[in-house]
PDB file of N, CA and C in Angstrom:
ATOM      1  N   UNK A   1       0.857  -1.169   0.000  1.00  0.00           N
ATOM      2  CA  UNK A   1       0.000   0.000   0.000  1.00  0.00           C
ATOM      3  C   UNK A   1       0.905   1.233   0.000  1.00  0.00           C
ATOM      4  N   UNK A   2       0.823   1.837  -0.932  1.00  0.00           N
ATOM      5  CA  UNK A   2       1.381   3.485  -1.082  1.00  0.00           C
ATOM      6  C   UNK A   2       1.018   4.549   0.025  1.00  0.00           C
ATOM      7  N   UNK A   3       1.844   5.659  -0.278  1.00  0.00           N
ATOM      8  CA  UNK A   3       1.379   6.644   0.569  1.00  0.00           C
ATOM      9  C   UNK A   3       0.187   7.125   0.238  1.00  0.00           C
ATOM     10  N   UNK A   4       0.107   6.880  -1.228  1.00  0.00           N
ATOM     11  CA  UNK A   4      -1.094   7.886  -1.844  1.00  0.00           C
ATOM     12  C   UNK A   4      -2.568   7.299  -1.279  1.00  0.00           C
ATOM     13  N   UNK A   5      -2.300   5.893  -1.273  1.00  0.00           N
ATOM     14  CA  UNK A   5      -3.253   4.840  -0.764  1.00  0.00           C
ATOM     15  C   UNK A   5      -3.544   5.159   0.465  1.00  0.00           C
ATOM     16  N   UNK A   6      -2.976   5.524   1.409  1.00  0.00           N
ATOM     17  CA  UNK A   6      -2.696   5.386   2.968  1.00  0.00           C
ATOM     18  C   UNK A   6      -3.492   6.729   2.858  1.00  0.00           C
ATOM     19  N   UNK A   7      -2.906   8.030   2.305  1.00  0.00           N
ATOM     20  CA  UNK A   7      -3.783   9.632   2.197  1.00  0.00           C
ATOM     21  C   UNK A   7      -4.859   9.497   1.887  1.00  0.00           C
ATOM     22  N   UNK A   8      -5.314   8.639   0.760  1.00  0.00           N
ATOM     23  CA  UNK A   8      -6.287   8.702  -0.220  1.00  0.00           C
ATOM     24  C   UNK A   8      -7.647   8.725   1.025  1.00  0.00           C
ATOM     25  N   UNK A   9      -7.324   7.765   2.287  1.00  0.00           N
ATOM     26  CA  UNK A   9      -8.861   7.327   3.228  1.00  0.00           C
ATOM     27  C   UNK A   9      -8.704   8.390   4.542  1.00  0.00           C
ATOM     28  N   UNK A  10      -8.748   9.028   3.747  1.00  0.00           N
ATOM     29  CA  UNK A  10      -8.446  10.425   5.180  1.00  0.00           C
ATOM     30  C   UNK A  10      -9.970  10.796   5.913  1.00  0.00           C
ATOM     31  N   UNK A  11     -11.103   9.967   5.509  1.00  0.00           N
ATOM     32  CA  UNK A  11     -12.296  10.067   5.795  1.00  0.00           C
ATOM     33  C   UNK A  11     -12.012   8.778   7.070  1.00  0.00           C
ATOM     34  N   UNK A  12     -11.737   7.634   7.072  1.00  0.00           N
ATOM     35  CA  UNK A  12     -10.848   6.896   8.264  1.00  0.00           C
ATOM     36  C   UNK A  12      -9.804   7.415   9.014  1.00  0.00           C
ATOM     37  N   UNK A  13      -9.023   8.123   9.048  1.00  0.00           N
ATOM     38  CA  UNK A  13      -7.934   8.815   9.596  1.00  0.00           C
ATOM     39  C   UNK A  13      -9.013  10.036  10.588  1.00  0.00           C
ATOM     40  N   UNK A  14      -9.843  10.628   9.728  1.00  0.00           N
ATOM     41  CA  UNK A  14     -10.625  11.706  10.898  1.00  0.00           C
ATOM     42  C   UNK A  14     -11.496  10.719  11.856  1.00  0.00           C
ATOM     43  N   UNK A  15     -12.005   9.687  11.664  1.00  0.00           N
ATOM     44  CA  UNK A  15     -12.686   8.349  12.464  1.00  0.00           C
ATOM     45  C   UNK A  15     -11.978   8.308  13.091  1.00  0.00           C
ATOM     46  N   UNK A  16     -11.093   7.947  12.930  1.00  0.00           N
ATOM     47  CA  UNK A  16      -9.591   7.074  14.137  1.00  0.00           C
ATOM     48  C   UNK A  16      -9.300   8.404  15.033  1.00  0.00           C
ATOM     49  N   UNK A  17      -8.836   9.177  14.418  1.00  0.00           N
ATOM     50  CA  UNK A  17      -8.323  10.783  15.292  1.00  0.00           C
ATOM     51  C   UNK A  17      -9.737  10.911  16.830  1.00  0.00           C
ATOM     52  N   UNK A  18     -11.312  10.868  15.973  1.00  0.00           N
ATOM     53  CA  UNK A  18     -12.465  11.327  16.683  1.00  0.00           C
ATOM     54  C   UNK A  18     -12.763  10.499  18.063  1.00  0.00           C
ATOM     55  N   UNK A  19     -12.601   9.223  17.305  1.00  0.00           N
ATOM     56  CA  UNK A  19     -12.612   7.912  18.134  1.00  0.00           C
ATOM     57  C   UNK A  19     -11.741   8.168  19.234  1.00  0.00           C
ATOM     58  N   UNK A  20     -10.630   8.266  19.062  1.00  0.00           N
ATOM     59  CA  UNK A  20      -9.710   8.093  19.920  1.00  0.00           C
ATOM     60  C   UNK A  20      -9.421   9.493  20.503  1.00  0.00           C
ATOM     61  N   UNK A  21      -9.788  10.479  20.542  1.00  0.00           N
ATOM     62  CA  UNK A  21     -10.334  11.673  21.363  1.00  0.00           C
ATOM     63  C   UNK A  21     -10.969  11.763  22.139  1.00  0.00           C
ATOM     64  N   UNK A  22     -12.436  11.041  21.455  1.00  0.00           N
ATOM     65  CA  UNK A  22     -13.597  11.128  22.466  1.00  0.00           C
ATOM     66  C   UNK A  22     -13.411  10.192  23.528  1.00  0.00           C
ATOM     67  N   UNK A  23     -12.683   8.953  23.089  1.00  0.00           N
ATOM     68  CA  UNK A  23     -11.855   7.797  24.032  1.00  0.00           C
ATOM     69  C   UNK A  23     -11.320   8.133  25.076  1.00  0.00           C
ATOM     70  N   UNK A  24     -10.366   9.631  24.424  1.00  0.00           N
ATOM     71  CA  UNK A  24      -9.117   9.542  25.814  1.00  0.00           C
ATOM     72  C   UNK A  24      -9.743  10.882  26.606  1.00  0.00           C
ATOM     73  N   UNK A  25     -11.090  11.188  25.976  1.00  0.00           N
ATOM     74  CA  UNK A  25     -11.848  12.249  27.241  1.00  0.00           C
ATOM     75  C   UNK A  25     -13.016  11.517  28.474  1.00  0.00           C
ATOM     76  N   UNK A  26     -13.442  10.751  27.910  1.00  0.00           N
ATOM     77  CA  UNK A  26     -14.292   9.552  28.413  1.00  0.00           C
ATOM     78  C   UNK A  26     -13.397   9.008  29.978  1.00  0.00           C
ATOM     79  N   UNK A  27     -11.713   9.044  29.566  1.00  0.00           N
ATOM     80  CA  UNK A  27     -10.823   7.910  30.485  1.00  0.00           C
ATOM     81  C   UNK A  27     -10.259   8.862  31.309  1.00  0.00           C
ATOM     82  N   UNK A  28     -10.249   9.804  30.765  1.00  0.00           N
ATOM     83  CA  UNK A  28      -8.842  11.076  31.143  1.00  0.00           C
ATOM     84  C   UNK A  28      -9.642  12.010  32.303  1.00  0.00           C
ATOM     85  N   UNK A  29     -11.299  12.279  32.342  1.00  0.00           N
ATOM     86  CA  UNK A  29     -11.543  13.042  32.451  1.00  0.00           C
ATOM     87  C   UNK A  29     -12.507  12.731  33.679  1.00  0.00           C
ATOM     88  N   UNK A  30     -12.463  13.142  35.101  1.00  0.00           N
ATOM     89  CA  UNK A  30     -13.487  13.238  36.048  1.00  0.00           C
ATOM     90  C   UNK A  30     -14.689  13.801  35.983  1.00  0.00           C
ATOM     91  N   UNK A  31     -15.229  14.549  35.431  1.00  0.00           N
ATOM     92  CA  UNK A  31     -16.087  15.084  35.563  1.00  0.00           C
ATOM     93  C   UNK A  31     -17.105  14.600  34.332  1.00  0.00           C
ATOM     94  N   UNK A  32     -18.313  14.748  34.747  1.00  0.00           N
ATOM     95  CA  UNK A  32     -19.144  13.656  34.540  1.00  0.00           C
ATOM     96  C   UNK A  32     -20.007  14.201  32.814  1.00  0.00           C
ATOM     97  N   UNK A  33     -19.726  15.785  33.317  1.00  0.00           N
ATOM     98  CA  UNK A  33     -20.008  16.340  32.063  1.00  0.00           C
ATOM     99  C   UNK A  33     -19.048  16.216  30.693  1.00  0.00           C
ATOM    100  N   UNK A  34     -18.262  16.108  31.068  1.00  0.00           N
ATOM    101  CA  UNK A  34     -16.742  15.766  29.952  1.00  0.00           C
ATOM    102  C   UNK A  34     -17.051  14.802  29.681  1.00  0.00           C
ATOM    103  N   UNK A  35     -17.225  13.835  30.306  1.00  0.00           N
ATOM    104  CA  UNK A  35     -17.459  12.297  30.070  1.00  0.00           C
ATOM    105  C   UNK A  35     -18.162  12.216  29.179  1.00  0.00           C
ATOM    106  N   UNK A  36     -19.408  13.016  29.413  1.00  0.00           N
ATOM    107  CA  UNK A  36     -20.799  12.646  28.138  1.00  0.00           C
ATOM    108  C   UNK A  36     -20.396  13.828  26.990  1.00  0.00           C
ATOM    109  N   UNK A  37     -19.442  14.479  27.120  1.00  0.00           N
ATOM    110  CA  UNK A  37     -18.777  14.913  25.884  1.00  0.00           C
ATOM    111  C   UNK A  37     -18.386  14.190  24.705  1.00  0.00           C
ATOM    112  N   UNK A  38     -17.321  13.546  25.645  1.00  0.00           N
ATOM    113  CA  UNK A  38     -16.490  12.460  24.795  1.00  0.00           C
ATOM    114  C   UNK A  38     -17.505  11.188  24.507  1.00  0.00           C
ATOM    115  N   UNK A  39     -18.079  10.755  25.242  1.00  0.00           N
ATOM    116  CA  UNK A  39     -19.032   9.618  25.010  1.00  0.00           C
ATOM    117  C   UNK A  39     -19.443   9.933  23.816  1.00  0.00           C
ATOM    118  N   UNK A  40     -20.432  11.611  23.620  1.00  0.00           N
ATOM    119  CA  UNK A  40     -20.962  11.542  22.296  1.00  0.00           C
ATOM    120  C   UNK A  40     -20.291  11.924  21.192  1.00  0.00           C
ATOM    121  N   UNK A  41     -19.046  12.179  21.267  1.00  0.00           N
ATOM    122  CA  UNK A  41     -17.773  12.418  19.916  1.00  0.00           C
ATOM    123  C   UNK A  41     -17.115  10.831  19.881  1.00  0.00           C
ATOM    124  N   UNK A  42     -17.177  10.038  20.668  1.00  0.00           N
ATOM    125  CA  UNK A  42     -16.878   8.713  20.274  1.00  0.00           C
ATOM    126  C   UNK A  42     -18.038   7.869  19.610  1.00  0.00           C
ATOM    127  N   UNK A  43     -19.485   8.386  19.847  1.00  0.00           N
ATOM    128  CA  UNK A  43     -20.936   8.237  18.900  1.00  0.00           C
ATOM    129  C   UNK A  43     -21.002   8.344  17.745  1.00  0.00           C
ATOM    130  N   UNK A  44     -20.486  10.405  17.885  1.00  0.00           N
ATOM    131  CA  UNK A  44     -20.733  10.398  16.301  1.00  0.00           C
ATOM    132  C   UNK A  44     -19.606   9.394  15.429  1.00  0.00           C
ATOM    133  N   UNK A  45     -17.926   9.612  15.691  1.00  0.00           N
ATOM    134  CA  UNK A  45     -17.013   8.913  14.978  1.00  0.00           C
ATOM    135  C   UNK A  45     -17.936   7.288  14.951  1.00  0.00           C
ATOM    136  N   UNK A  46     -18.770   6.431  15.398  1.00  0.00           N
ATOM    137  CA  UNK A  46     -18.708   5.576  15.314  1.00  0.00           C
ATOM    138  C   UNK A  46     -19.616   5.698  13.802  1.00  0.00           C
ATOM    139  N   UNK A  47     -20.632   6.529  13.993  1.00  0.00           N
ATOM    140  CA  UNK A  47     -21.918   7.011  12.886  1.00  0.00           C
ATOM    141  C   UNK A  47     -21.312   7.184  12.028  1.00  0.00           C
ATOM    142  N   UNK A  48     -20.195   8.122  12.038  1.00  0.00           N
ATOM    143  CA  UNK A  48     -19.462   8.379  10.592  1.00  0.00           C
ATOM    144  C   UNK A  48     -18.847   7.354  10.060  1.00  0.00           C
ATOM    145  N   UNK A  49     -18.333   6.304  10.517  1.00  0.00           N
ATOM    146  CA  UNK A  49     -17.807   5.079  10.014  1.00  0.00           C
ATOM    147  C   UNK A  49     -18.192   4.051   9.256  1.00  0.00           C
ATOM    148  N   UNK A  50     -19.423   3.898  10.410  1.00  0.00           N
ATOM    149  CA  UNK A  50     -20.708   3.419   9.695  1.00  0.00           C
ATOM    150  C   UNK A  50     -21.402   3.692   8.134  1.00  0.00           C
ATOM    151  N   UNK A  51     -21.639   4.918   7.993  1.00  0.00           N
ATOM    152  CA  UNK A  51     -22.213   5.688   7.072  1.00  0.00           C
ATOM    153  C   UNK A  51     -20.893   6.060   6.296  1.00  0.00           C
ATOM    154  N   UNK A  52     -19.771   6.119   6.195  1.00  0.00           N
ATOM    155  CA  UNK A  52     -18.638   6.069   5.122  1.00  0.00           C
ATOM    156  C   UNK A  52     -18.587   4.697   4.135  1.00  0.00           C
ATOM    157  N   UNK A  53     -18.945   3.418   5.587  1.00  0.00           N
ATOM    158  CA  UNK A  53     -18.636   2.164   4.801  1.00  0.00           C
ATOM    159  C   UNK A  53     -19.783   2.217   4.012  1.00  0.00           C
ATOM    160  N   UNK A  54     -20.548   2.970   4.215  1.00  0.00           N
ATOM    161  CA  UNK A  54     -21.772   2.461   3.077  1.00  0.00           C
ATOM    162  C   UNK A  54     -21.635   2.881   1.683  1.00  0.00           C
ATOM    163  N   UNK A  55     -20.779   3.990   1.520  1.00  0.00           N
ATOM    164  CA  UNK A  55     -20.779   4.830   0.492  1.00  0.00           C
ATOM    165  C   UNK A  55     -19.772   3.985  -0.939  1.00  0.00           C
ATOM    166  N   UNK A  56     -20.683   4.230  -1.551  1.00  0.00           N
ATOM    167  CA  UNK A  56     -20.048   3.628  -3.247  1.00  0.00           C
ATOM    168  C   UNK A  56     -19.598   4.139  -4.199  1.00  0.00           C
ATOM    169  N   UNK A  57     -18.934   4.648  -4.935  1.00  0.00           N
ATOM    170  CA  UNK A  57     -18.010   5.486  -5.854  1.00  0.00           C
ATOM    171  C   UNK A  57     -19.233   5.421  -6.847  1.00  0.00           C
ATOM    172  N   UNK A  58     -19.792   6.082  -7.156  1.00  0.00           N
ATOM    173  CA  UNK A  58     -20.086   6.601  -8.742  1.00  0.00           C
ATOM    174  C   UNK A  58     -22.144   5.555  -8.261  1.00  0.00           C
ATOM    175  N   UNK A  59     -22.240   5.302  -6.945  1.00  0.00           N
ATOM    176  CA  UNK A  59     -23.450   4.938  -6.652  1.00  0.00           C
ATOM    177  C   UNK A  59     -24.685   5.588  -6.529  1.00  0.00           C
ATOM    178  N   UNK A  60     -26.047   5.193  -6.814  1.00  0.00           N
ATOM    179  CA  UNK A  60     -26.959   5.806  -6.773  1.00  0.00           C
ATOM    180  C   UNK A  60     -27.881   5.741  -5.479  1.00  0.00           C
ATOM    181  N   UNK A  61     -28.807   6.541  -5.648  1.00  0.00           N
ATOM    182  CA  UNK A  61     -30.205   5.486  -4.471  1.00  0.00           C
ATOM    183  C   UNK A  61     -30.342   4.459  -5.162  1.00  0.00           C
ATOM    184  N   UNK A  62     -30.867   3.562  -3.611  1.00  0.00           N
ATOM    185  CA  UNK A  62     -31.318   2.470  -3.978  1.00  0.00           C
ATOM    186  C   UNK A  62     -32.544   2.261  -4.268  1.00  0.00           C
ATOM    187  N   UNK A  63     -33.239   3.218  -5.572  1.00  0.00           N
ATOM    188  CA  UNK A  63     -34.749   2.827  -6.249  1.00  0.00           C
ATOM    189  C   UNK A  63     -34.679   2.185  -7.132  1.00  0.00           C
ATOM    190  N   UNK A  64     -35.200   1.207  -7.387  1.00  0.00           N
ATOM    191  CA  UNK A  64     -35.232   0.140  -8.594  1.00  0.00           C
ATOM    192  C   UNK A  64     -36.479   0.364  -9.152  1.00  0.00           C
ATOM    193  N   UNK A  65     -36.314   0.511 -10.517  1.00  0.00           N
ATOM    194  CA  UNK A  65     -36.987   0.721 -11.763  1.00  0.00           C
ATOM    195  C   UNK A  65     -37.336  -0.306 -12.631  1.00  0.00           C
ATOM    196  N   UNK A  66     -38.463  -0.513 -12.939  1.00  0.00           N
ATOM    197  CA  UNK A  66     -38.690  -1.741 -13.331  1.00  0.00           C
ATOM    198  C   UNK A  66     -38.170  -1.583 -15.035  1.00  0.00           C
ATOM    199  N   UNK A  67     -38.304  -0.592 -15.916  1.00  0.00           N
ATOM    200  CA  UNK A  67     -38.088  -1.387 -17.196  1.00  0.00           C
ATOM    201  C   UNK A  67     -36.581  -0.210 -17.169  1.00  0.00           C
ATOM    202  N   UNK A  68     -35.623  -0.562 -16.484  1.00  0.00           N
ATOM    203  CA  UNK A  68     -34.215  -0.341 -16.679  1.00  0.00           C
ATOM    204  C   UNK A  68     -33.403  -0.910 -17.615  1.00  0.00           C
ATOM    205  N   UNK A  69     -33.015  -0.237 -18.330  1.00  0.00           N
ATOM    206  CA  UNK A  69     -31.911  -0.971 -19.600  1.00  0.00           C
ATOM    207  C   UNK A  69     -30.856  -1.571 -19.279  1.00  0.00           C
ATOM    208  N   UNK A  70     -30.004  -0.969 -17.947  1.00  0.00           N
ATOM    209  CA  UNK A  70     -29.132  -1.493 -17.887  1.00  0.00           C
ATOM    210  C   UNK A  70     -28.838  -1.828 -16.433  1.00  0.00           C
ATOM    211  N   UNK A  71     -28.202  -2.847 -15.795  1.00  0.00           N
ATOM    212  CA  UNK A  71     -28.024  -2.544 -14.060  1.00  0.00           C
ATOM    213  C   UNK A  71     -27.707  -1.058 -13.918  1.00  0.00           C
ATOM    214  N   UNK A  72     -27.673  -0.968 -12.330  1.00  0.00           N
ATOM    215  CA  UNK A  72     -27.593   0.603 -11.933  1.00  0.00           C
ATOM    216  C   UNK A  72     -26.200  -0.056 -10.617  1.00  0.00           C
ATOM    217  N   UNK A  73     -25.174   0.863 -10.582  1.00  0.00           N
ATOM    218  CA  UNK A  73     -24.371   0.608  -9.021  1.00  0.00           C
ATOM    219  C   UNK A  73     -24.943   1.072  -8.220  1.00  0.00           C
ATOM    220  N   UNK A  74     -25.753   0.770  -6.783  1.00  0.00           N
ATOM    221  CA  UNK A  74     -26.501   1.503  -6.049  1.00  0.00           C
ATOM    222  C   UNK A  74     -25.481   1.477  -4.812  1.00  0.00           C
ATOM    223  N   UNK A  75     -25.587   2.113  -3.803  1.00  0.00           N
ATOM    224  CA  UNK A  75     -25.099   2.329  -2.827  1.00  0.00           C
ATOM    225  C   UNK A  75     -26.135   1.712  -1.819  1.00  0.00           C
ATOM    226  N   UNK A  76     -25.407   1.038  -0.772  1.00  0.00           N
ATOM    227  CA  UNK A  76     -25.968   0.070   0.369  1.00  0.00           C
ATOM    228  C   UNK A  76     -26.417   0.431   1.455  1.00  0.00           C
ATOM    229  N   UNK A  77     -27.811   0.714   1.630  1.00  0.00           N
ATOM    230  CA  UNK A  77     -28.547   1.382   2.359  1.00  0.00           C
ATOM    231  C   UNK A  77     -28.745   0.731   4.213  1.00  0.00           C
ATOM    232  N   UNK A  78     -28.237  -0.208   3.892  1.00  0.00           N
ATOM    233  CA  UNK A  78     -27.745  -0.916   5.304  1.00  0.00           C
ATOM    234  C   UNK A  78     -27.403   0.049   6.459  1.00  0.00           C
ATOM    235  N   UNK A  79     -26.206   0.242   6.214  1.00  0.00           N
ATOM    236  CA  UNK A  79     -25.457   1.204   7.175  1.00  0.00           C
ATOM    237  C   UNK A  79     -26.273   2.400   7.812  1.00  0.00           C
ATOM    238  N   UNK A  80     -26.703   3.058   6.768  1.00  0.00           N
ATOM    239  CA  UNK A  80     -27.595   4.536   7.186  1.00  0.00           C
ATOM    240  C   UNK A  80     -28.782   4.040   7.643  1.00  0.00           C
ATOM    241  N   UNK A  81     -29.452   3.302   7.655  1.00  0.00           N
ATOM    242  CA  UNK A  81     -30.730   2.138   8.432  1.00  0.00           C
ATOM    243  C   UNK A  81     -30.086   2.415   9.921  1.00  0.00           C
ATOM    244  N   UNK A  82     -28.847   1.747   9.715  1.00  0.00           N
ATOM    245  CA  UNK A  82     -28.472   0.794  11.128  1.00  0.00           C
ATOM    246  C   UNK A  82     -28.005   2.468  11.761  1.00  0.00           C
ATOM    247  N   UNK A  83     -28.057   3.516  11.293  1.00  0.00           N
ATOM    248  CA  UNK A  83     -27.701   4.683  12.254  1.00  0.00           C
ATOM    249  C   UNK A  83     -28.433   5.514  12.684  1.00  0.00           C
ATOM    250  N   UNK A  84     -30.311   5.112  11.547  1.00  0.00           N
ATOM    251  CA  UNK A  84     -31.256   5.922  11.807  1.00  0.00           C
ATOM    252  C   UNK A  84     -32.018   5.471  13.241  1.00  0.00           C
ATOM    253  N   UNK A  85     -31.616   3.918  13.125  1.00  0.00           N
ATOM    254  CA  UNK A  85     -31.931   3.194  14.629  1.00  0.00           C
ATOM    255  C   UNK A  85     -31.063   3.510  15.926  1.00  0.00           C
ATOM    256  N   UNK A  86     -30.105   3.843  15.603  1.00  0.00           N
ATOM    257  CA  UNK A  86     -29.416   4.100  17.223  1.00  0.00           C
ATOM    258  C   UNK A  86     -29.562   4.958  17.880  1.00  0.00           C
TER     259      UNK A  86
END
């Protein structure tokens, strides 16, 4: 894997950074209000992760059309489900 490869997922790199922020305020931090700081910046990074893996290069909604000519690449509506529930 290249550097360019390694730069290219800088949408994971701000995950990992958020994650591990909201992590070391959660551990680091007495007070109870900090805590539910970091608790919910270790939330969202988890949401954003979630909802990144879903995303598909050059993907659409997922509406299916019945007299379509050709397949469509849709993007996987899974993920954003599983974040509208939490």
């Amino acid at each position: 894997m290249s550097f360019a490869d390694v730069i290219g997922l800088y949408s994971y790199w701000v995950v990992i950074f958020l994650m591990m922020a909201g992590f070391y305020v959660v551990i680091a931090h007495d007070n109870m209000i900090k805590k539910l700081v970091g608790l919910n910046l270790f939330q969202t990074s988890v949401f954003m992760l979630y909802i990144s893996m879903g995303n598909v290069l050059d993907g659409t909604v997922p509406i299916v059309v019945e007299n379509a000519a050709e397949p469509v690449l849709y993007s996987n509506p899974l993920p954003h489900v599983l974040i509208l529930t939490a």
